[in-house]
Protein backbone atom coordinates (compact mmCIF):
# COMPACT_ATOMS: atom_id res chain seq x y z
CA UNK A 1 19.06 6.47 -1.76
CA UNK A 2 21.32 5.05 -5.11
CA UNK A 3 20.82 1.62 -5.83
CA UNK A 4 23.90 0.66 -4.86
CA UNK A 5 23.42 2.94 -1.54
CA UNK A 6 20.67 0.21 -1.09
CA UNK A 7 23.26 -2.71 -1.83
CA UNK A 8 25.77 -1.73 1.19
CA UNK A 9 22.60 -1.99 3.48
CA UNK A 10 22.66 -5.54 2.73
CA UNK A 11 26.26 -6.23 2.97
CA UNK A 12 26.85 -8.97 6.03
CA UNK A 13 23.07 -10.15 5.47
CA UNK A 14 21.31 -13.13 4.14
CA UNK A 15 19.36 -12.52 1.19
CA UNK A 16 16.76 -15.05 -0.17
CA UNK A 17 15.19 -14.64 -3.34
CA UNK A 18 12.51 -16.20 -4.68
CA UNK A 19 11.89 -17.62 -8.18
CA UNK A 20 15.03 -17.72 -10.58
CA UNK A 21 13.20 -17.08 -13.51
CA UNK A 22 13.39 -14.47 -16.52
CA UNK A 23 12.67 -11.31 -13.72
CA UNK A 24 14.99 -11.89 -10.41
CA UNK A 25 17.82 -12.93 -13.20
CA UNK A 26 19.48 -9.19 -13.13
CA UNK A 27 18.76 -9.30 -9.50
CA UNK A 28 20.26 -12.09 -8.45
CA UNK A 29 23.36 -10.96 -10.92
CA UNK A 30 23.07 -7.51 -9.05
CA UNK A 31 23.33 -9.39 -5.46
CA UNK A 32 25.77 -11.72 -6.10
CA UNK A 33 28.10 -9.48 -7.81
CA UNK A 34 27.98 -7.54 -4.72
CA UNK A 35 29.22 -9.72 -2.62
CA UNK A 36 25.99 -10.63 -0.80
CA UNK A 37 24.96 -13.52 1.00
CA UNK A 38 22.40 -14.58 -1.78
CA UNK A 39 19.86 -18.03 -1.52
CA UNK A 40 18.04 -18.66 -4.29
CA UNK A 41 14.61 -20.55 -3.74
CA UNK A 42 12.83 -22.54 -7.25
CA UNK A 43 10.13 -24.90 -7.34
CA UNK A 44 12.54 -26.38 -9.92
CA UNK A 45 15.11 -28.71 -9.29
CA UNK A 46 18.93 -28.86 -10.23
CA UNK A 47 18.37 -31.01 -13.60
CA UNK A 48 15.25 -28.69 -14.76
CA UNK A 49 17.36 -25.14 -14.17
CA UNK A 50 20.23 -26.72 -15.94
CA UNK A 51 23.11 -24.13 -16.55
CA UNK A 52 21.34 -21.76 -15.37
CA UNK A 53 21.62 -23.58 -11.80
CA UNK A 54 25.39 -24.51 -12.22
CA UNK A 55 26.26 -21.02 -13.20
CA UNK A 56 24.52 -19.19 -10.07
CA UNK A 57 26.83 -21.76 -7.85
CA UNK A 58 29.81 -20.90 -9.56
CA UNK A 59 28.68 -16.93 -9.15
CA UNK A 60 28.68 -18.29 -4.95
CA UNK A 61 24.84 -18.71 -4.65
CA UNK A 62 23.45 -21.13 -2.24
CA UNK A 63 20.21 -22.77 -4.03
CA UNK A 64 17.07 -24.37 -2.35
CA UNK A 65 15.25 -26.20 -5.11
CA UNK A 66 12.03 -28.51 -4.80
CA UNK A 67 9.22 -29.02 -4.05
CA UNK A 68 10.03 -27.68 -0.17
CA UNK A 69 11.59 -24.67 -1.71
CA UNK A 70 10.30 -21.81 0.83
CA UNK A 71 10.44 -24.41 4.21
CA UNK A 72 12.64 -22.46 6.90
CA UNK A 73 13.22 -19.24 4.90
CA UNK A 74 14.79 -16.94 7.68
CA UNK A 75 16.92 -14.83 5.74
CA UNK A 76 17.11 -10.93 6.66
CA UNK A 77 15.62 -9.86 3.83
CA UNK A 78 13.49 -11.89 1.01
CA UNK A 79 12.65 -10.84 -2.49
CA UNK A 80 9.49 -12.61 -3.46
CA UNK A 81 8.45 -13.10 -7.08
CA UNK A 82 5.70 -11.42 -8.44
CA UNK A 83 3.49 -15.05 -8.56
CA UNK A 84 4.05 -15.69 -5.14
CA UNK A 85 1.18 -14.68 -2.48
CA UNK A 86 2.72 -12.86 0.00
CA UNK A 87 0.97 -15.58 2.72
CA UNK A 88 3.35 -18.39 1.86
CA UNK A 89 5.68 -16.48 3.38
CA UNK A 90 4.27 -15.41 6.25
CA UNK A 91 6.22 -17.52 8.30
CA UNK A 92 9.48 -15.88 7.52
CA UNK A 93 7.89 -12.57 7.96
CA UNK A 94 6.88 -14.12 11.62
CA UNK A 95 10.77 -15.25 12.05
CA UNK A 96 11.46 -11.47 11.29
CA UNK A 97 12.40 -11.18 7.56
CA UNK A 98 11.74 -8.63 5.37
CA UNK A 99 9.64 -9.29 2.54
CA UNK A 100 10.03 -6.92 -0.35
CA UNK A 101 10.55 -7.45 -4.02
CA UNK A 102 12.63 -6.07 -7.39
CA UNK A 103 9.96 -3.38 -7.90
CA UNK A 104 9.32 -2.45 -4.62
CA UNK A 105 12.64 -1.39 -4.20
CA UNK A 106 13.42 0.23 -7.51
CA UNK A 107 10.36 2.75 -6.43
CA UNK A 108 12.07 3.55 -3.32
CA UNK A 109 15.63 4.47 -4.86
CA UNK A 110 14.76 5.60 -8.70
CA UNK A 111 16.05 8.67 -9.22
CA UNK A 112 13.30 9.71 -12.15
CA UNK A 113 9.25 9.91 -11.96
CA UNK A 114 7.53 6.77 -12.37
CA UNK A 115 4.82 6.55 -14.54
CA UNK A 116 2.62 3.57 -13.17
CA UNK A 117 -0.11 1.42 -15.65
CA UNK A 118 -2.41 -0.88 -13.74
CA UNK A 119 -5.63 -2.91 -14.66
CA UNK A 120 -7.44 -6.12 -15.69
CA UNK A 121 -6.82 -5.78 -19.28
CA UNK A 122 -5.12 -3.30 -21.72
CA UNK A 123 -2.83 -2.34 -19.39
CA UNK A 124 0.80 -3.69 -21.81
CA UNK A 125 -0.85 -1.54 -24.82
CA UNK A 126 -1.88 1.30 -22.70
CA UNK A 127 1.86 1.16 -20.73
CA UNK A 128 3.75 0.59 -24.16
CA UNK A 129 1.48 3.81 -26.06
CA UNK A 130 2.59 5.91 -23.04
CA UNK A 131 6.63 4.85 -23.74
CA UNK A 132 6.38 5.14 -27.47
CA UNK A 133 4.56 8.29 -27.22
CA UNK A 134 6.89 9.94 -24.56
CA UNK A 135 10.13 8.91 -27.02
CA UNK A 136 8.40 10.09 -30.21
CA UNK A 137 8.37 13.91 -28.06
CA UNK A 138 11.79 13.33 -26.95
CA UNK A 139 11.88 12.17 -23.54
CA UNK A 140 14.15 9.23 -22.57
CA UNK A 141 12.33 5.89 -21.57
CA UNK A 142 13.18 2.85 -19.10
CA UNK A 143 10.19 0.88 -20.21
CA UNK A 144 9.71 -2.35 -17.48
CA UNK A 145 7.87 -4.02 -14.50
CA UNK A 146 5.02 -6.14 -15.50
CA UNK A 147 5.78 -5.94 -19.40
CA UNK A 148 8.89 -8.14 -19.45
CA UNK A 149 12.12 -5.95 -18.19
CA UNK A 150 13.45 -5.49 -14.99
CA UNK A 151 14.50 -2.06 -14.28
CA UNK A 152 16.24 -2.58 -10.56
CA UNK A 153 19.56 -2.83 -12.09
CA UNK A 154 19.71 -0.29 -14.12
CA UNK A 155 18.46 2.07 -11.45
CA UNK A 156 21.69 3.92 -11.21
CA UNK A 157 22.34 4.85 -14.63
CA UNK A 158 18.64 6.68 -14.76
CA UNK A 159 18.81 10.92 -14.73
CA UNK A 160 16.71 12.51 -12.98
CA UNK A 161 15.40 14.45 -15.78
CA UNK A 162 14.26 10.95 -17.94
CA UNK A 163 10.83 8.71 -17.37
CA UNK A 164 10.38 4.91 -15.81
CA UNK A 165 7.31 3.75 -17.41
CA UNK A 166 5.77 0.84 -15.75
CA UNK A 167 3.10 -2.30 -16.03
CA UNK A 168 2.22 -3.41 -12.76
CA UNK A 169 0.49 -6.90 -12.37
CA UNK A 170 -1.95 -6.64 -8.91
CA UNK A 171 0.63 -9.32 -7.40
CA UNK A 172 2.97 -6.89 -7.87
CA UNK A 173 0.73 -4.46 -6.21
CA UNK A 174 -0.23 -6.50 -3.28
CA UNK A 175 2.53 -5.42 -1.09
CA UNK A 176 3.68 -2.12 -2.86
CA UNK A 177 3.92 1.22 0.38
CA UNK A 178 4.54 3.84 -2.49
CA UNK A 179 2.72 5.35 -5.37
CA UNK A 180 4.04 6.13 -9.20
CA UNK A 181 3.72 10.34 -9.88
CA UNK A 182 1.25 9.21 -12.62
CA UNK A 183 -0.87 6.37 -11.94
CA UNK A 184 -3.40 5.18 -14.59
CA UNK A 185 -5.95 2.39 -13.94
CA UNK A 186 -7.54 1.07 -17.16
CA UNK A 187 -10.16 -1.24 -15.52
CA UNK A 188 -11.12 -3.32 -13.18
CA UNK A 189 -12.66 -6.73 -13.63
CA UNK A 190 -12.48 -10.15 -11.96
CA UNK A 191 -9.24 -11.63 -12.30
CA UNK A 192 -6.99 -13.77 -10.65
CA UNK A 193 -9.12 -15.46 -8.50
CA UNK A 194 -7.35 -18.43 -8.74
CA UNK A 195 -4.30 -16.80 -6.72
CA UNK A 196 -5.93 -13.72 -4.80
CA UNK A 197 -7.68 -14.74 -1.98
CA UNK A 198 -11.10 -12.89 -3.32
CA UNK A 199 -12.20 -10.13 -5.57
CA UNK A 200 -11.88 -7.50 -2.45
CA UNK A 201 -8.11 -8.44 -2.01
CA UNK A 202 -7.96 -8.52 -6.50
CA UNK A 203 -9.29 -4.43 -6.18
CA UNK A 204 -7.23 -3.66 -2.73
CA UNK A 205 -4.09 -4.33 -4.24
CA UNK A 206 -4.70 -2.41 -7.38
CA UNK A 207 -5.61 0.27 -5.15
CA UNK A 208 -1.90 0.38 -3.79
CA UNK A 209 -0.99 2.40 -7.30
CA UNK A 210 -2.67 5.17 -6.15
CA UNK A 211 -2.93 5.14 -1.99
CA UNK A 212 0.36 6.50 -1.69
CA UNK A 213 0.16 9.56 -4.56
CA UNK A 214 0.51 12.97 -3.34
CA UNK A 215 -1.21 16.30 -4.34
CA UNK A 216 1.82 16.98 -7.09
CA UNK A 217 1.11 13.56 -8.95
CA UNK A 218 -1.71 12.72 -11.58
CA UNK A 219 -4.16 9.74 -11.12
CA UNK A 220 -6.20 8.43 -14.21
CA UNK A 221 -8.98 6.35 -14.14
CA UNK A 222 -11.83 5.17 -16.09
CA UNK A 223 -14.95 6.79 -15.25
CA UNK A 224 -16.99 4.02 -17.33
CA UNK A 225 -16.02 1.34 -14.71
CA UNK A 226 -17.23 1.37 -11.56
CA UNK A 227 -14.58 0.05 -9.33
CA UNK A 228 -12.18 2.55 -10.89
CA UNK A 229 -14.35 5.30 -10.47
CA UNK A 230 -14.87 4.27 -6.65
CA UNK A 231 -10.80 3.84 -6.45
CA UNK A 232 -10.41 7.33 -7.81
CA UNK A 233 -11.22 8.58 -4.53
CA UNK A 234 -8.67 7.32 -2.37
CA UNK A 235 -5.97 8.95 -3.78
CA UNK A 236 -4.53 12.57 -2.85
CA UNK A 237 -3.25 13.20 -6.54
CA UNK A 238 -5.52 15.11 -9.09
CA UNK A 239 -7.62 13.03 -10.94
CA UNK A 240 -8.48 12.76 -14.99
CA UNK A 241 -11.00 10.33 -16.38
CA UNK A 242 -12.02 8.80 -19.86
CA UNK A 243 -14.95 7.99 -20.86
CA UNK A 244 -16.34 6.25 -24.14
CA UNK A 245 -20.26 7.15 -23.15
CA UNK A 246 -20.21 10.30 -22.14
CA UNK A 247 -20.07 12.89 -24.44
CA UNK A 248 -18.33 15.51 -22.23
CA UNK A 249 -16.88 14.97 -18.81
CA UNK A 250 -17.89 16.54 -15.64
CA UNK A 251 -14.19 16.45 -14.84
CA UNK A 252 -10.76 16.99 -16.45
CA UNK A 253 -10.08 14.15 -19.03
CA UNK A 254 -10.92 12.26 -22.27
CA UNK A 255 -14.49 11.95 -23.82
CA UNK A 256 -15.60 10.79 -27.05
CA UNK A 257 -17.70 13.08 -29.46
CA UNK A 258 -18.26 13.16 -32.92
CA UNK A 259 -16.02 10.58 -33.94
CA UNK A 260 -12.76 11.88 -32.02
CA UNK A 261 -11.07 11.86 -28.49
CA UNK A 262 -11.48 15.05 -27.12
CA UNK A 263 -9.51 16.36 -23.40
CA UNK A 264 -11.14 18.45 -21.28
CA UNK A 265 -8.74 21.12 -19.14
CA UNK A 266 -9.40 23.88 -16.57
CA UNK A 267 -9.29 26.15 -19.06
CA UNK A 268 -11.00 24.66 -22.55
CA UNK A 269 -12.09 21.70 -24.61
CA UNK A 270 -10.16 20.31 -27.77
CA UNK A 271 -9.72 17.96 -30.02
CA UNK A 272 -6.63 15.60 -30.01
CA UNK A 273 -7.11 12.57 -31.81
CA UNK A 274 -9.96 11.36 -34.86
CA UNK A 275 -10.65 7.71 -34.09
CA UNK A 276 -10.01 7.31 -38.17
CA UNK A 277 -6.28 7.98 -36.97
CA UNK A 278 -5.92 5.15 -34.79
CA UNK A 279 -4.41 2.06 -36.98
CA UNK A 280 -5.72 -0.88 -34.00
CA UNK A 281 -8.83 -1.95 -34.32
CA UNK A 282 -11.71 -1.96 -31.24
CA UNK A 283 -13.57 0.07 -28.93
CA UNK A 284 -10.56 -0.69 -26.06
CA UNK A 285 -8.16 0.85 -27.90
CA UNK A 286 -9.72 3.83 -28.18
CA UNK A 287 -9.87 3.55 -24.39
CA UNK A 288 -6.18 2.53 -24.82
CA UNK A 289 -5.80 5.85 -26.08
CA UNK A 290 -7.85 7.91 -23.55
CA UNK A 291 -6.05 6.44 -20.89
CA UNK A 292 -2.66 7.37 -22.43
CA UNK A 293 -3.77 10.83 -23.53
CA UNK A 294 -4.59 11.72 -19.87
CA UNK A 295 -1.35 10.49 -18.78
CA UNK A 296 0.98 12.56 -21.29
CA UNK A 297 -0.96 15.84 -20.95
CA UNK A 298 1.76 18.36 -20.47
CA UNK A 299 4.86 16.06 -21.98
CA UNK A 300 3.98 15.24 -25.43
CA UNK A 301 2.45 17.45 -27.98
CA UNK A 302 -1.46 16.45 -29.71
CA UNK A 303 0.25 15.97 -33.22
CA UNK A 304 3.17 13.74 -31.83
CA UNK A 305 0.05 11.70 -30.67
CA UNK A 306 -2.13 11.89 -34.16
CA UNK A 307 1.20 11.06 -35.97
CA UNK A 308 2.18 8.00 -33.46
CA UNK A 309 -1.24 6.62 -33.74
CA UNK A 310 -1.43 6.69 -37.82
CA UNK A 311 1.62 4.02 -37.34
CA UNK A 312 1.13 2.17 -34.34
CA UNK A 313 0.44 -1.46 -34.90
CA UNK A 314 -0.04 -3.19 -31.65
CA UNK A 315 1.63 -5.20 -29.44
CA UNK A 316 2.53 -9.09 -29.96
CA UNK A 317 -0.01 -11.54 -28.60
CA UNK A 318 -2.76 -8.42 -28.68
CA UNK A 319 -4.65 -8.77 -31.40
CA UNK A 320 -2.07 -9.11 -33.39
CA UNK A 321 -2.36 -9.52 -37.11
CA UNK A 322 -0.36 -13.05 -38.10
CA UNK A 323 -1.06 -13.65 -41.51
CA UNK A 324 -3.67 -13.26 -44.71
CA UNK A 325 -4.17 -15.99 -46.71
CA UNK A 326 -6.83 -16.48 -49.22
CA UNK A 327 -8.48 -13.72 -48.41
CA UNK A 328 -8.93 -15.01 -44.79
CA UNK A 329 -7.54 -12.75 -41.86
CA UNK A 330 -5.60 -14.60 -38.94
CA UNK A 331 -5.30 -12.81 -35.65
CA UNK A 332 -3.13 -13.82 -32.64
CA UNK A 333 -5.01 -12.89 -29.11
CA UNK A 334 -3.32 -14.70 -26.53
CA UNK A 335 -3.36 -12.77 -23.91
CA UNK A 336 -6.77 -12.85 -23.52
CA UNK A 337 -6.59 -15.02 -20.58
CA UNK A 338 -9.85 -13.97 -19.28
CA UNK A 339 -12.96 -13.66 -20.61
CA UNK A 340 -13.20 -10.39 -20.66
CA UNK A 341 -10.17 -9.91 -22.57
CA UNK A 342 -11.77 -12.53 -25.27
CA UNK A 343 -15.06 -9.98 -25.13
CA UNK A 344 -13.24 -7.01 -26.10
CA UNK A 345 -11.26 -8.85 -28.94
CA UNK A 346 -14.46 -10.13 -30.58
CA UNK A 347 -16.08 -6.90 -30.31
CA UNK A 348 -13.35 -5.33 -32.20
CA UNK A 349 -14.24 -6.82 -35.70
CA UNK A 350 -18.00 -5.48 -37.41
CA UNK A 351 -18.05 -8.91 -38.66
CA UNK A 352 -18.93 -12.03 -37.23
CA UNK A 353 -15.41 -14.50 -36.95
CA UNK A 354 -14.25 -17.49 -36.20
CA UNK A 355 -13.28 -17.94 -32.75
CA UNK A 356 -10.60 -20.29 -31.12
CA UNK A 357 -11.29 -20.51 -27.51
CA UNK A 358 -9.96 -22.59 -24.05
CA UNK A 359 -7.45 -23.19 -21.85
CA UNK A 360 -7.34 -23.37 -18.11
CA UNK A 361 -9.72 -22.22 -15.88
CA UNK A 362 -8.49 -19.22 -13.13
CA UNK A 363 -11.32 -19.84 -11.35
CA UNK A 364 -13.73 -16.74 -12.73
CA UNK A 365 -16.95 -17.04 -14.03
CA UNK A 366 -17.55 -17.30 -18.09
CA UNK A 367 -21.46 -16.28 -17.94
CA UNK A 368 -20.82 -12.66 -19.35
CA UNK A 369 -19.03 -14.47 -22.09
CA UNK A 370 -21.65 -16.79 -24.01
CA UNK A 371 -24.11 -13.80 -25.42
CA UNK A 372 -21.06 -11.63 -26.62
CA UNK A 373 -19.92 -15.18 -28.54
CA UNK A 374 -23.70 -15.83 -29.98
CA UNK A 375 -23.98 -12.37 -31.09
CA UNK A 376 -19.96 -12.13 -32.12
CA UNK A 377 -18.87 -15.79 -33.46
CA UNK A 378 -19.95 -17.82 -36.59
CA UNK A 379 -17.75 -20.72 -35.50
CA UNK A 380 -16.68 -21.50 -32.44
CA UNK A 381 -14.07 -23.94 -32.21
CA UNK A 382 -12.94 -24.99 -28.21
CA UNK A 383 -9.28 -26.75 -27.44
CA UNK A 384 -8.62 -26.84 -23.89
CA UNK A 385 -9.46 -27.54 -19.88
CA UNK A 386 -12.33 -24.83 -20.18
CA UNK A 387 -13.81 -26.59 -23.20
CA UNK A 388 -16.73 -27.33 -21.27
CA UNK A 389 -17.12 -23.96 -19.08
CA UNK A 390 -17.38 -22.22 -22.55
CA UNK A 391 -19.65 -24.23 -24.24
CA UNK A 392 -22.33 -24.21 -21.64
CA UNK A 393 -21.95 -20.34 -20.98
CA UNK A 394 -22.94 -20.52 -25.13
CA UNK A 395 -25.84 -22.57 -25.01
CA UNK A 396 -27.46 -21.66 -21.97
CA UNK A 397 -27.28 -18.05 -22.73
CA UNK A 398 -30.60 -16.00 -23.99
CA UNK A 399 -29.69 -15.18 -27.30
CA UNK A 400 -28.22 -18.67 -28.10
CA UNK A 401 -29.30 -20.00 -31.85
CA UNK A 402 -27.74 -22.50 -32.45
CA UNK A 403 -23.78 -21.82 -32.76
CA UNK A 404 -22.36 -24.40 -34.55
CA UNK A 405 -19.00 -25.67 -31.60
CA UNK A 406 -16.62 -27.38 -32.39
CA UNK A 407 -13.95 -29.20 -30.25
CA UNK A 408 -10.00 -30.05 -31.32
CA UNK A 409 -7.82 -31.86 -29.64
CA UNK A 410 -5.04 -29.40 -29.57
CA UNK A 411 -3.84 -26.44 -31.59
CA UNK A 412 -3.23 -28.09 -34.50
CA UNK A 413 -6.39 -29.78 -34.97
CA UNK A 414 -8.18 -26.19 -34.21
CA UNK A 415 -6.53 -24.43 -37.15
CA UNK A 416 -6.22 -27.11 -39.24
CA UNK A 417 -10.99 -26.94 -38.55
CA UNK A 418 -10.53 -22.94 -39.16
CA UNK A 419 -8.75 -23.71 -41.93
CA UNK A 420 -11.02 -26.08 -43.74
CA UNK A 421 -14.07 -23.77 -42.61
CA UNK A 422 -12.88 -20.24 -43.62
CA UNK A 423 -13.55 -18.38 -46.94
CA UNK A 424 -12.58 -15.44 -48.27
CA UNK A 425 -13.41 -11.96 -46.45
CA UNK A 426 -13.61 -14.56 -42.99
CA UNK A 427 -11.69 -13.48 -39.25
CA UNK A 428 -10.24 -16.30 -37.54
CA UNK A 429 -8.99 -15.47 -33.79
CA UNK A 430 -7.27 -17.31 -31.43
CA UNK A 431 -8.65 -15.37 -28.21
CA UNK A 432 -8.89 -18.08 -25.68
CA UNK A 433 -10.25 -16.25 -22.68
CA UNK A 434 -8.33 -18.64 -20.50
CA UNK A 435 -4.80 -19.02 -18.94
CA UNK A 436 -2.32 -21.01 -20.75
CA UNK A 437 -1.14 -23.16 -18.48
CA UNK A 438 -2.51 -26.62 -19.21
CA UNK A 439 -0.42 -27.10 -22.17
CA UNK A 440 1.90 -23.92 -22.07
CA UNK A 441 4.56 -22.03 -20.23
CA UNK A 442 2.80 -18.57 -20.89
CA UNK A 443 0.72 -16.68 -23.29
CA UNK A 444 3.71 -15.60 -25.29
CA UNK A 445 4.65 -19.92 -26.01
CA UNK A 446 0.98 -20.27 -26.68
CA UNK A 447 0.94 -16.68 -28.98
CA UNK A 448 4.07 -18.33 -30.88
CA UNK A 449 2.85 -21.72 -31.53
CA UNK A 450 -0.52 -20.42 -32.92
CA UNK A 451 1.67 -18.22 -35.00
CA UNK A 452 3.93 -20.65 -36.73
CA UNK A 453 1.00 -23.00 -37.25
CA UNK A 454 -1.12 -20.43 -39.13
CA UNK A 455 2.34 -19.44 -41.06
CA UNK A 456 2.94 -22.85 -41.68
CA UNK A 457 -0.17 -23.72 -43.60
CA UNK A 458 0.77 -23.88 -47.48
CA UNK A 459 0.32 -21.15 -49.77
């Protein structure tokens, strides 16, 4: 089915849709234009969407703003926002509407094969290596889900013959009936658990990227994590691993040895890529790059990869170098909103740095977190709700000695400390292992004000 094959099955029915931020915009656009009986449902009211309201009533779209913003949904069909458990409307569901969302429909009607990325963390780096490094050989890219873009609308100017490259967040996931041709799942780690009901229902709907696969597709996991491993067996696709402790595979896929990422075939061993070649620092993005060099076999050549890597510098909010001054080195990690996002950043510098930590809590445990910190951090300096969580998984940790912690009232008070406390040769990281939202919109706000305050400070 065309997208717009899709659209005339909703002509003379009510559509709801759920959320009018950055994601449903082109979709509600798409509707409307269409002629479709189109609802849109916010949390928000009128005087917080602004013209953003005013112009969806002038396009003929009904709003239903508030706090009772999903009360009596009963629309045929309903497109619910990623961030929205699919419970709250279960009601609707009950009253016979359709629940689906933008993604789930753009897999059911794109023309192209879908390249799916999936995990707890490195999952934008991992999705964006895989676009870059299909372009770089040639192929044409629609880069979207998770990582920012919508791709619904655009569905019908796709060829058959080019690549959708997807992130897909487990919400997302949670109500997804069909499977990418190549899946890859980075990792697996609590997460969420704030919005997912538990860890089982966190791993079930990650699971969805590769239930539905058939023999023809291509499923890559990491054999280094257990719940992936596990996963990899509930799919009908062939599967590749990675691995950063083996040296060699039992299996098809990526392994480490003497200094380089080798793939293992049917047919032979060889090696692809020297882990002197890869520009971003830390053990998970070598992973990064095991993941994506399973995914690619067969579309882009080993030097295309080797020459992509010598030049790829990261992704914004990952790691991201912001500035040198004085000899000290300031890195923007903001989306490590979990702790074990904040665990791989630290362990990606050999030298012990300066770490700014907190946020809110998402309702996982920060245990694992205090030893990495003791053995990782030389200053610790805490601004947010978690402030507390994180110091006493520090202190009450084994290898605890005495970390001096500091605490700052808000952003600029923590780099305004790091500041004052950094020499020359020193890291300082904002990797806050926490969400943003106690004083934030999202990471990206939170990436860009840590960014203009370390750019800010005087020469």
């Amino acid at each position: 089915m065309t997208l717009h094959g899709y659209l005339d099955t909703l002509k003379g029915k009510r559509v709801a849709v759920i959320g009018i931020g950055v994601s449903n915009q082109p979709l509600l656009a798409l509707l409307l234009e269409a002629g479709i009986d189109v609802t849109a449902c916010d949390k928000k009211d009128h005087a917080a969407l602004g013209a953003m309201g005013d112009n969806l009533e002038k396009m003929g779209c009904k709003l239903q703003l508030g706090e009772h913003y999903l009360e009596g949904l009963d629309q045929d069909v309903i497109f619910r926002t990623p961030g929205l458990h699919p419970r709250f409307l279960e009601e609707a569901r009950a009253r016979g509407s359709v629940i689906t969302s933008e993604m789930e429909v753009f897999f059911d009607i794109c023309p192209c094969p879908i390249l799916a990325v999936t995990g707890s963390d490195g999952k934008t780096t991992t999705t964006t290596i895989i676009a870059r490094l299909l372009e770089a050989a040639g192929h044409t890219v629609h880069l979207g889900g998770n990582i920012g873009h919508p791709l619904l609308a655009e569905a019908d100017s796709i060829q058959p013959t080019e690549w959708a490259v997807v992130e897909l967040s487990s919400f997302q996931l949670l109500t997804m009936k069909k499977s990418p041709h190549i899946a890859v799942l980075t990792n697996l780690a609590p997460n969420h658990l704030d919005v997912h009901t538990d860890m089982a229902e966190y791993v079930e709907a990650k699971a969805n990227l590769l239930a539905y696969q058939s023999p023809s597709g291509r499923a890559v996991c990491n054999w280094d994590n257990q719940i992936t491993k596990e996963l990899s067996a509930r799919t009908d696709a062939k599967v590749s691993y990675f691995t950063r402790v083996l040296d060699g595979l039992p299996s098809i896929g990526c392994y480490l040895k003497e200094g380089t990422i080798w793939y293992r075939d049917e047919k032979a061993d060889r090696p692809v890529l020297p882990l002197s070649e890869i520009l971003l620092p830390g053990d998970h993005n070598v992973e990064n790059y095991m993941a994506a060099i399973c995914a690619v076999q067969g579309l882009v050549p080993d030097e295309t990869i080797r020459s992509f890597a010598r030049s790829f510098g990261g992704v914004e909010h990952r790691i991201e170098l912001v500035r040198e001054r004085h000899g000290v080195r300031w890195y923007n990690d903001s989306i490590a909103s979990s702790p074990s996002r904040t665990i791989a950043g630290l362990r990606s510098f050999p030298e012990k740095v300066i770490l700014i930590a907190g946020g809110k809590d998402k309702g996982i445990g920060y245990e694992a977190l205090g030893p990495v910190v003791n053995d990782h951090v030389k200053l610790l300096i805490l601004c947010g709700a978690t402030e507390a969580v994180i110091r006493e998984a520090v202190v009450t940790a084994e290898n605890y000695h005495g970390l001096e912690i500091l605490t700052a009232e808000d952003y600029p008070a923590a780099v305004r400390l790091a500041d004052e406390r950094s020499g020359e040769g020193d890291v300082v990281i904002l990797s806050p292992a926490s969400t943003s939202f106690d004083r934030f919109k999202n990471f990206e706000e939170r990436g860009r004000v840590f960014k203009d305050l370390v750019n800010g400070l005087p020469e």
